[in-house]
N, C-alpha and C. Protein backbone atom coordinates (compact mmCIF):
# COMPACT_ATOMS: atom_id res chain seq x y z
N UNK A 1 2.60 -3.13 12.78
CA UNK A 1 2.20 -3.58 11.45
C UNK A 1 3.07 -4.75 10.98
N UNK A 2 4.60 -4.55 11.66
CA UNK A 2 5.11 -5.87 11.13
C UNK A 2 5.11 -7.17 11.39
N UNK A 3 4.36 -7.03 12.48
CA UNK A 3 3.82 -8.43 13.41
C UNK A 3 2.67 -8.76 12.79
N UNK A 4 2.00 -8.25 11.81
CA UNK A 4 0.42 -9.03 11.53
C UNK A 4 0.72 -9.75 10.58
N UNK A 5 0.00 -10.47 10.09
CA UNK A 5 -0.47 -11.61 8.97
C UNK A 5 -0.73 -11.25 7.91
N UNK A 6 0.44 -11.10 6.60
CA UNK A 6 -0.05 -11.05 5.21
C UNK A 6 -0.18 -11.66 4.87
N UNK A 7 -1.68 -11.71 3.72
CA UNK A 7 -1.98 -12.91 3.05
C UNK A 7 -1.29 -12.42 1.55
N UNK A 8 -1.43 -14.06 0.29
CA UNK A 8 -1.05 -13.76 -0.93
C UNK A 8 -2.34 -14.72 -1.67
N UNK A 9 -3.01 -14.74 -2.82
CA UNK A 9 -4.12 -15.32 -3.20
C UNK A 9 -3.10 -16.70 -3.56
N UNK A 10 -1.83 -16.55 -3.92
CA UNK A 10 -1.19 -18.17 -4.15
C UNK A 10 -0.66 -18.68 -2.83
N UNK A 11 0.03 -18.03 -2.11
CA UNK A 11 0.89 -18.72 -0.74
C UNK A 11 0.12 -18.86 0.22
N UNK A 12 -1.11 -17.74 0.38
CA UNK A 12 -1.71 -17.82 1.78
C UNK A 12 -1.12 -16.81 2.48
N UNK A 13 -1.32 -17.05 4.01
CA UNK A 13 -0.76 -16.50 4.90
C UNK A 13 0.68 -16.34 4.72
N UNK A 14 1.14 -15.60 5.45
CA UNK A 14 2.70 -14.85 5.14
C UNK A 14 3.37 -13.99 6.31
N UNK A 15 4.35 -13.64 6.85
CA UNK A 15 4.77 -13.33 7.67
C UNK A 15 5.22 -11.90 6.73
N UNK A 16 5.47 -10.48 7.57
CA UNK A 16 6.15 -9.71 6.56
C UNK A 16 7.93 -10.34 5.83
N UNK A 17 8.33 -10.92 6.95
CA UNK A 17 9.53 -11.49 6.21
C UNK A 17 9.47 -12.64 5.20
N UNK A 18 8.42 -12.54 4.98
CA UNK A 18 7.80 -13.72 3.94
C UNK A 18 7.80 -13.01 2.90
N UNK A 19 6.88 -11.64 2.98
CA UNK A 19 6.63 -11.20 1.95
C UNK A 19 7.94 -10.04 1.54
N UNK A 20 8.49 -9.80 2.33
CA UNK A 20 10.14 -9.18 1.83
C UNK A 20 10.81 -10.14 1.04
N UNK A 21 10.56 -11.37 1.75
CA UNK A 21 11.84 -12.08 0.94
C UNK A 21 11.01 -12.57 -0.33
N UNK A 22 10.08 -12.75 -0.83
CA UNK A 22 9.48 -13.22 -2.12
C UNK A 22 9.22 -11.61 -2.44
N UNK A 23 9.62 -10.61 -2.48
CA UNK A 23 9.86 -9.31 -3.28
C UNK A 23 10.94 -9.54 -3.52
N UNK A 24 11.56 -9.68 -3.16
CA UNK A 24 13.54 -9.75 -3.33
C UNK A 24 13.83 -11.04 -4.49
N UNK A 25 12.87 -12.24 -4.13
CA UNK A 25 13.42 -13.16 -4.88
C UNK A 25 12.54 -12.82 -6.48
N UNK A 26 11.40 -12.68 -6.33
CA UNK A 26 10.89 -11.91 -7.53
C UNK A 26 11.46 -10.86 -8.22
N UNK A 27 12.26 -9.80 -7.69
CA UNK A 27 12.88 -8.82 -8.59
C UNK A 27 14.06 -9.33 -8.85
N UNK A 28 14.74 -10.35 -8.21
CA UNK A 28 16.54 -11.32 -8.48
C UNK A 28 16.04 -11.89 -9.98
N UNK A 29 14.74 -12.40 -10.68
CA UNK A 29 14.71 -12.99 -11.02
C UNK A 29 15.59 -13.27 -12.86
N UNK A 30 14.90 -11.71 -13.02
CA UNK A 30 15.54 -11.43 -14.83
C UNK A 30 16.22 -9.93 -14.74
N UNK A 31 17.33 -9.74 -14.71
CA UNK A 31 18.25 -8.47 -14.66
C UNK A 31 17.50 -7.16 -15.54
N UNK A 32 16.90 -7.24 -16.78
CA UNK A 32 16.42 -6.47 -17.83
C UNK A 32 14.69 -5.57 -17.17
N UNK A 33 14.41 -6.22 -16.07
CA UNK A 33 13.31 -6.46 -15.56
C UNK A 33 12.64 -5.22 -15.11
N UNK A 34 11.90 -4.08 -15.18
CA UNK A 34 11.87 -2.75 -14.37
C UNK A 34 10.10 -3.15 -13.71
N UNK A 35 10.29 -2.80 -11.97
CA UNK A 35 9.63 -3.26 -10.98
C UNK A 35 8.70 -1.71 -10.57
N UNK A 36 7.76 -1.63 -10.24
CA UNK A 36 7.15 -1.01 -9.22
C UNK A 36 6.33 -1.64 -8.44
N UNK A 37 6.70 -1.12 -7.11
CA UNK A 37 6.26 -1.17 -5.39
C UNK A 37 5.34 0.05 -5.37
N UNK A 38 4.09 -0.27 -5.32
CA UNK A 38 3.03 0.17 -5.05
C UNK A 38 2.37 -0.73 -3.78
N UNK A 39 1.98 0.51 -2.90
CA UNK A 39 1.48 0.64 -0.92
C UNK A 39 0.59 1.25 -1.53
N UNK A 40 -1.13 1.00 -1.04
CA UNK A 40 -1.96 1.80 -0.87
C UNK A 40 -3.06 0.91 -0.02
N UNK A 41 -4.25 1.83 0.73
CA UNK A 41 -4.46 0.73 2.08
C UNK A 41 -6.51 1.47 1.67
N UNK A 42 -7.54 0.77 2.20
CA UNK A 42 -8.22 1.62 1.82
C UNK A 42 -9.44 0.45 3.10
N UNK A 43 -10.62 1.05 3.40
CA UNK A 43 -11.11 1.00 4.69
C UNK A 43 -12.72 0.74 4.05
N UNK A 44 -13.37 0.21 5.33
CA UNK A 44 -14.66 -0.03 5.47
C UNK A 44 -15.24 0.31 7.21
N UNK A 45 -15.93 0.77 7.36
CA UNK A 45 -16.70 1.13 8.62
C UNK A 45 -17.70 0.68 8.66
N UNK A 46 -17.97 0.00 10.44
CA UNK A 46 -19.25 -1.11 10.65
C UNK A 46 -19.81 0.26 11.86
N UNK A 47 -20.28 -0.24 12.45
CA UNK A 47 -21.46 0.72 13.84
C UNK A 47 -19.74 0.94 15.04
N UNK A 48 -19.21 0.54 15.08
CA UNK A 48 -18.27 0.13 16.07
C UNK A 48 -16.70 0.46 16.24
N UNK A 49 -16.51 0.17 14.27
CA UNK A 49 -14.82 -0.18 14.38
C UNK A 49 -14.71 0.08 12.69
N UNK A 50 -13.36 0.22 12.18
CA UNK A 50 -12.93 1.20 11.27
C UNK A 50 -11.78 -0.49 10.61
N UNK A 51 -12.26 -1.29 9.22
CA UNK A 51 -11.66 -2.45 8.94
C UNK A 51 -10.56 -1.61 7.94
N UNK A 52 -9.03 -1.59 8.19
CA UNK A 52 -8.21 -1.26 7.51
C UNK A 52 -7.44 -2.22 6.41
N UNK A 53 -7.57 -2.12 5.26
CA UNK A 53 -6.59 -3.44 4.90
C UNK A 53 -5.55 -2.24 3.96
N UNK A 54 -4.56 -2.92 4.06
CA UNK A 54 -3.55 -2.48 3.33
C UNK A 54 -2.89 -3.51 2.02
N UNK A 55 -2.08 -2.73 1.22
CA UNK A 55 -1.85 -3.88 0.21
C UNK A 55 -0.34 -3.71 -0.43
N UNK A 56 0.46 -4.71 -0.95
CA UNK A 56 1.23 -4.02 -1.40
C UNK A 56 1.37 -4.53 -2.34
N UNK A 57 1.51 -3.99 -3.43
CA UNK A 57 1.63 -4.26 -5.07
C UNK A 57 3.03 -4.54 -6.04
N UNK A 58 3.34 -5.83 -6.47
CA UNK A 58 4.72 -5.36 -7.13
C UNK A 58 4.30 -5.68 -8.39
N UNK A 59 4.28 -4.91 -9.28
CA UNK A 59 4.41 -5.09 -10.53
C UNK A 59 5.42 -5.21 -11.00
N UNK A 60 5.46 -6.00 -11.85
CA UNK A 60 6.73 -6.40 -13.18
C UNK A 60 5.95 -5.89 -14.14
N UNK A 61 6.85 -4.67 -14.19
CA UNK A 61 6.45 -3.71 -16.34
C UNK A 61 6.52 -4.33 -16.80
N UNK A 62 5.17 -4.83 -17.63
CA UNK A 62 4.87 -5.70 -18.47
C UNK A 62 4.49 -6.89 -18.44
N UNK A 63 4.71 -7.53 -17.42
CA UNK A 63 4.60 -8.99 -17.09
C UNK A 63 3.47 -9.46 -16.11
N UNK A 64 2.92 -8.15 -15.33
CA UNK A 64 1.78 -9.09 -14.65
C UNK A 64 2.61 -8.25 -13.09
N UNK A 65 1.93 -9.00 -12.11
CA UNK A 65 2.39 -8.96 -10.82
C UNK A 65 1.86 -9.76 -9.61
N UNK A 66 2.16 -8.79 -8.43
CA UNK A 66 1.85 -10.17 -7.68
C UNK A 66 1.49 -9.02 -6.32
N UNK A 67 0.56 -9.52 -5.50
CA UNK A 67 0.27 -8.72 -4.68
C UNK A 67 0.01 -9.48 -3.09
N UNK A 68 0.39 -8.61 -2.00
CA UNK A 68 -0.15 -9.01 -0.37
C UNK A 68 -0.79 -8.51 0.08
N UNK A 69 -1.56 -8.57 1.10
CA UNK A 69 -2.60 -7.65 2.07
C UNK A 69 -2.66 -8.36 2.95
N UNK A 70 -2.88 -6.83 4.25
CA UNK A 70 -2.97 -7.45 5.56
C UNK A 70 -4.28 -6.32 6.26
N UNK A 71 -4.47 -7.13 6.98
CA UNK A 71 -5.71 -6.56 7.59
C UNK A 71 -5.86 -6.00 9.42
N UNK A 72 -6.41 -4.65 9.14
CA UNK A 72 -6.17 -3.80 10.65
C UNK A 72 -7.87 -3.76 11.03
N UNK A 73 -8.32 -4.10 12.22
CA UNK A 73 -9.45 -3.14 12.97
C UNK A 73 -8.60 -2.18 14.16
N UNK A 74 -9.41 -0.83 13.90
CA UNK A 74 -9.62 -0.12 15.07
C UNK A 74 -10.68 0.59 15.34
N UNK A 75 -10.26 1.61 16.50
CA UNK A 75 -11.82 2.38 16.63
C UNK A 75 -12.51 2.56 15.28
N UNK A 76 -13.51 3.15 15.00
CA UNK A 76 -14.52 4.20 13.99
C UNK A 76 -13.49 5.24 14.10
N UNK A 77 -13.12 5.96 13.28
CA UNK A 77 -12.88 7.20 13.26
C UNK A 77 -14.51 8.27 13.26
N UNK A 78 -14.36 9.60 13.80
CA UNK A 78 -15.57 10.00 13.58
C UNK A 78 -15.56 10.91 12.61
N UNK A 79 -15.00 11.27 11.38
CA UNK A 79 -14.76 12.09 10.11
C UNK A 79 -14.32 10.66 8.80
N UNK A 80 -14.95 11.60 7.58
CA UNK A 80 -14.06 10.75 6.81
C UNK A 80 -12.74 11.56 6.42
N UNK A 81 -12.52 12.73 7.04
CA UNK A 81 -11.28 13.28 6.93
C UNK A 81 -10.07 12.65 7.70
N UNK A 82 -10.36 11.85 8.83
CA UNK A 82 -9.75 11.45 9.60
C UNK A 82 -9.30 9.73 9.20
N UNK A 83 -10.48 9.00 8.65
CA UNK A 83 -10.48 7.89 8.13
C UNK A 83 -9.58 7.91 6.89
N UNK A 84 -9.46 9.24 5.98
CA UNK A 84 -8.82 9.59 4.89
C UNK A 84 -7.11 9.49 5.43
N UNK A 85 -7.04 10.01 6.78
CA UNK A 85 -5.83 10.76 6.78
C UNK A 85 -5.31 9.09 7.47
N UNK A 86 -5.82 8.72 7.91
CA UNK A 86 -5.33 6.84 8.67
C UNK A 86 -5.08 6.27 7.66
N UNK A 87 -5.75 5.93 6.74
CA UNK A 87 -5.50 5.03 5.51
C UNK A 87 -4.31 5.68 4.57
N UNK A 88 -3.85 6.55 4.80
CA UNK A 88 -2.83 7.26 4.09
C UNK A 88 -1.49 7.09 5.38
N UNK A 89 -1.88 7.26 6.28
CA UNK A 89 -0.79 7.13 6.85
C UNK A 89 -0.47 5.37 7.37
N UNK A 90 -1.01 4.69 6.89
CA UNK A 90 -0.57 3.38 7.31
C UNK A 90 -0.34 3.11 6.28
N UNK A 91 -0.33 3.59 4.89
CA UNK A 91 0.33 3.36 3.70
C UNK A 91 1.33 3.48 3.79
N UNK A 92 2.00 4.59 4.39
CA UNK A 92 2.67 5.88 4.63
C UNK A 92 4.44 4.92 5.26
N UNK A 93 3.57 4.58 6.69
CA UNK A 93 4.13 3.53 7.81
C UNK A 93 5.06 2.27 6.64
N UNK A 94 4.14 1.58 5.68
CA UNK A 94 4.33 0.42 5.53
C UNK A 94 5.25 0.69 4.43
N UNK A 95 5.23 1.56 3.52
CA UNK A 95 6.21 1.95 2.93
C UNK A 95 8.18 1.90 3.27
N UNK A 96 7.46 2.87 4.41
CA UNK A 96 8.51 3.41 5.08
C UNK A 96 9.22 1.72 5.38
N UNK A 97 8.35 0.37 6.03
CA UNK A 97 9.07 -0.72 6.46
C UNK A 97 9.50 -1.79 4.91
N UNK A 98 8.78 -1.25 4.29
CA UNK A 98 9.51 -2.10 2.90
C UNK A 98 10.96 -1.45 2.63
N UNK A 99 10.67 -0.24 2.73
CA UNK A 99 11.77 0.56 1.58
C UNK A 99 13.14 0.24 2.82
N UNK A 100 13.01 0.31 4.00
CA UNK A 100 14.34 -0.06 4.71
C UNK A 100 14.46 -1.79 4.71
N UNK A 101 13.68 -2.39 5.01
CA UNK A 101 14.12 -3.84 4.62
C UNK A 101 14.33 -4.30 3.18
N UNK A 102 14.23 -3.75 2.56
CA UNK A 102 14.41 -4.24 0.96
C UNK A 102 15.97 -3.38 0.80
N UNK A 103 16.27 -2.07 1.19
CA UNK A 103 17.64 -1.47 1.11
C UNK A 103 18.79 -2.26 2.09
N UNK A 104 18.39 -2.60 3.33
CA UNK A 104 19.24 -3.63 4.19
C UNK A 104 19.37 -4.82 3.54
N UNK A 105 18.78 -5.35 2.64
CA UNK A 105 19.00 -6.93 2.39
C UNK A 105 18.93 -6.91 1.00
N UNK A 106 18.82 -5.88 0.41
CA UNK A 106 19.45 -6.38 -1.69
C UNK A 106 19.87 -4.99 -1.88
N UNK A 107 20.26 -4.93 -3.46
CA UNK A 107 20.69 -3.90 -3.95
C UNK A 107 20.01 -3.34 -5.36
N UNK A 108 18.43 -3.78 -5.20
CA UNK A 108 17.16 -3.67 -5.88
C UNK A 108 17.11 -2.50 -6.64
N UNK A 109 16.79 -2.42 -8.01
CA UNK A 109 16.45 -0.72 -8.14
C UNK A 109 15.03 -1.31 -8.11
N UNK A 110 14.29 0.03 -7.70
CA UNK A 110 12.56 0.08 -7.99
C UNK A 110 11.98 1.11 -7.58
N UNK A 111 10.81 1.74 -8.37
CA UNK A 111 10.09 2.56 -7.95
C UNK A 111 9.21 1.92 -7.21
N UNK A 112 8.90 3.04 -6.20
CA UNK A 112 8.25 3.39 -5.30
C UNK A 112 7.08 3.99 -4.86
N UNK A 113 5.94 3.76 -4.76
CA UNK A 113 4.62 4.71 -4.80
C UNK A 113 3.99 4.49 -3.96
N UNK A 114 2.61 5.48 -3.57
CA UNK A 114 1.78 5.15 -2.38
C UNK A 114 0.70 5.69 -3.34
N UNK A 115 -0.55 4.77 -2.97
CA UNK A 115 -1.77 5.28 -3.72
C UNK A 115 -2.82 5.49 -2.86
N UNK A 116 -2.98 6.59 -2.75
CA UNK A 116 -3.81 6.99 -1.90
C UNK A 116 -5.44 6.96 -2.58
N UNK A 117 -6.70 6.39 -1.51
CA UNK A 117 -7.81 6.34 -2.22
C UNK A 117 -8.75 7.58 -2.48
N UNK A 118 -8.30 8.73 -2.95
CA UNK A 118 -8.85 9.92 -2.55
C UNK A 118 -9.23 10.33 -3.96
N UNK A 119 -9.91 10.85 -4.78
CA UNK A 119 -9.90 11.75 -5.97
C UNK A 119 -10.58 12.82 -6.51
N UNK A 120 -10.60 13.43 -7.28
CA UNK A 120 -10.85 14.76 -7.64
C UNK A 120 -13.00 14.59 -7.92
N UNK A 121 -13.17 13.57 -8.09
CA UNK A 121 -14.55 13.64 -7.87
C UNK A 121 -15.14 12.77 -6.41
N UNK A 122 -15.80 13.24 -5.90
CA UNK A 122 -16.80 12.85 -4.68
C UNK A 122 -15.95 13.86 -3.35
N UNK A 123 -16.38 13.32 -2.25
CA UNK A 123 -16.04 13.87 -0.97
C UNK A 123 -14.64 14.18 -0.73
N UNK A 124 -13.53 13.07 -1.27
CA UNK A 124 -12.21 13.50 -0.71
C UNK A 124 -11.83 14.28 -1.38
N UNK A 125 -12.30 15.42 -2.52
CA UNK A 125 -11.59 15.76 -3.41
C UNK A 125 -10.99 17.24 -2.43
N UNK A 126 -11.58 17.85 -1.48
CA UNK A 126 -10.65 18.66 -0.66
C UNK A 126 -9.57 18.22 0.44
N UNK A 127 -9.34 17.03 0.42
CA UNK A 127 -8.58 16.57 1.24
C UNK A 127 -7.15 16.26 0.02
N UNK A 128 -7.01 16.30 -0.89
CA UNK A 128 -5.91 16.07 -1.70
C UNK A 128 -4.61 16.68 -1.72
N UNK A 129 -4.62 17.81 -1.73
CA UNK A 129 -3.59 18.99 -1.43
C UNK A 129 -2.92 18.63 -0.41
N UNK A 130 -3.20 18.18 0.89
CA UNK A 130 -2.75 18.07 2.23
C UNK A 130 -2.33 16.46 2.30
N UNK A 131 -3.30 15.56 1.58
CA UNK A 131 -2.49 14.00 1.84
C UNK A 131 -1.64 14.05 1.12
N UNK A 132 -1.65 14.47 -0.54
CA UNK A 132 -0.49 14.58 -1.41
C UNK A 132 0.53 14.96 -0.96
N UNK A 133 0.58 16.14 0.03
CA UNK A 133 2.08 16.83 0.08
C UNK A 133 2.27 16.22 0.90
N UNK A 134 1.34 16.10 1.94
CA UNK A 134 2.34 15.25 2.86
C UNK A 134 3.56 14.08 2.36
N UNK A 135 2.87 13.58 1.69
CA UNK A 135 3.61 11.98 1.33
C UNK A 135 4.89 12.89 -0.29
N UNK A 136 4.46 13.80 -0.58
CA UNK A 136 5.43 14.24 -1.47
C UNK A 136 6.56 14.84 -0.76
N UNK A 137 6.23 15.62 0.51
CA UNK A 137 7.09 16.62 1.15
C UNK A 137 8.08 15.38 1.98
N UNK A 138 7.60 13.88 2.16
CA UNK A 138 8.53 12.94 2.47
C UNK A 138 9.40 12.62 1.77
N UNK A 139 9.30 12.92 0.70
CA UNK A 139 10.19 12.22 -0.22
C UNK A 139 9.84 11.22 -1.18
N UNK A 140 8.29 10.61 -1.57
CA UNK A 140 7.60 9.53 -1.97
C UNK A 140 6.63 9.99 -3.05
N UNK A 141 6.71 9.15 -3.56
CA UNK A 141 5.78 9.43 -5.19
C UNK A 141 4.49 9.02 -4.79
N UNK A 142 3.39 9.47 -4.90
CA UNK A 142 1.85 9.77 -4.67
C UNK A 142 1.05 9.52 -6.04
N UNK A 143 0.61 8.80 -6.14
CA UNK A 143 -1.08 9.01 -6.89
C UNK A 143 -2.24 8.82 -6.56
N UNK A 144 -3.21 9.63 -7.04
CA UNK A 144 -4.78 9.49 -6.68
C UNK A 144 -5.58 8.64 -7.97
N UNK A 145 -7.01 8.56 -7.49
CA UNK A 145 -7.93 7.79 -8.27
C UNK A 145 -7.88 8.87 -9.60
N UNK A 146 -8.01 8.23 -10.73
CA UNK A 146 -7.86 6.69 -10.82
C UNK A 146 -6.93 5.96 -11.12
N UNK A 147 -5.98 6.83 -10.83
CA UNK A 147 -4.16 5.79 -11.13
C UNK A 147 -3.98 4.76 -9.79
N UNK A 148 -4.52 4.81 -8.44
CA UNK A 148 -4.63 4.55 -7.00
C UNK A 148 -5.17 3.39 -7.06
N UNK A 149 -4.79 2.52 -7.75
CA UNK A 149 -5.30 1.10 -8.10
C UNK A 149 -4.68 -0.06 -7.04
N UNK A 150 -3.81 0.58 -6.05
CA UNK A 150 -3.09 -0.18 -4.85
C UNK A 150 -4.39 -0.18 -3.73
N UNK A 151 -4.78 1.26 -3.71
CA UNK A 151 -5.73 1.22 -2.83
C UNK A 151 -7.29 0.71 -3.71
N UNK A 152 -7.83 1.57 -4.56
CA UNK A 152 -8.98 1.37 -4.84
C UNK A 152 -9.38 0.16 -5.36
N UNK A 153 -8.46 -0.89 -5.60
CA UNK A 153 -9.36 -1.96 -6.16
C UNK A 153 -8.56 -3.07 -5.35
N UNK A 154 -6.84 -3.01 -5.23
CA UNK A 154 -6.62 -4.38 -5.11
C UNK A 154 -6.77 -4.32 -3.18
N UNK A 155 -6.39 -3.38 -2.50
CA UNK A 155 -6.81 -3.20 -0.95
C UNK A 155 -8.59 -3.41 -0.89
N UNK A 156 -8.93 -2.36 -1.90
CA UNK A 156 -10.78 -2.37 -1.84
C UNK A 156 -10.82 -3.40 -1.87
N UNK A 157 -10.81 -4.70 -2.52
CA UNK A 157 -10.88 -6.05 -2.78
C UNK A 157 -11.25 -6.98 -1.33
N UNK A 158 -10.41 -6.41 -0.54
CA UNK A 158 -10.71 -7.31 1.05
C UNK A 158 -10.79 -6.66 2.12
N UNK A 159 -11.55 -5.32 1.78
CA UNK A 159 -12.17 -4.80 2.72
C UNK A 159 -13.64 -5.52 2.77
């Protein structure tokens, strides 16, 4: 995942060390400043292959924000339980590579979240219990639709 191509709607294309280091220089910017890092990744399926995009969200409380996405094909999954449980775990993954490169190279405070695209109305609503804990029993703050605005609209966006 850290080898692919993030895009930004202002910079373009982006390397992940592109987009680490314009998180870092964005939260250096005003000391008073409180940040959330929101990961959430959310999918489209053709006859063939399973389009993953992922996204990552930094908001500045209050001020607006700024967002990246990068884009995965693989097989079809053949469940949407399974398509559920991929898109959560490459949230999951990408998290995991922010939160150690952002702790190796500043001394940042920020919350942390993963938004998973799942919610209490339509099909995923029995799959919740099991993606939630998972990502809670890690150690990581979780929300679903319609707080899951990492996945459902700004990832949905370029699927």
């Amino acid at each position: 995942m850290l080898d692919q191509t993030f895009h930004n709607p202002s910079i373009g294309e982006m390397t992940f060390d592109d987009v680490v280091a314009t998180l870092i220089a964005e939260m250096t910017g005003i000391s008073d400043e409180r940040f959330e890092l929101l990961i959430g990744t959310d999918s489209s399926t053709s006859l063939d292959h399973l389009e993953l995009v992922s996204a990552i969200v930094l908001h500045k409380i209050g001020r607006g924000g700024r967002y990246f996405w990068t884009r995965t094909k693989e097989r079809r999954t053949p469940s949407l339980r399974l398509k559920i449980w991929r898109e959560a775990w490459l949230s999951f993954e990408l998290a995991q590579h922010v939160m150690a490169r952002l702790e190796s190279e500043s001394l940042l405070q920020f919350n942390l979240e993963i938004h998973v695209d799942i919610g209490e109305n339509g099909r995923t609503k029995e799959l919740i219990d099991e993606v939630v804990g998972m990502i809670i029993g890690s150690g990581l703050a979780v929300r679903i639709k319609p707080h899951a605005y990492a996945a459902s609209a700004v990832a949905d966006k370029h699927t």
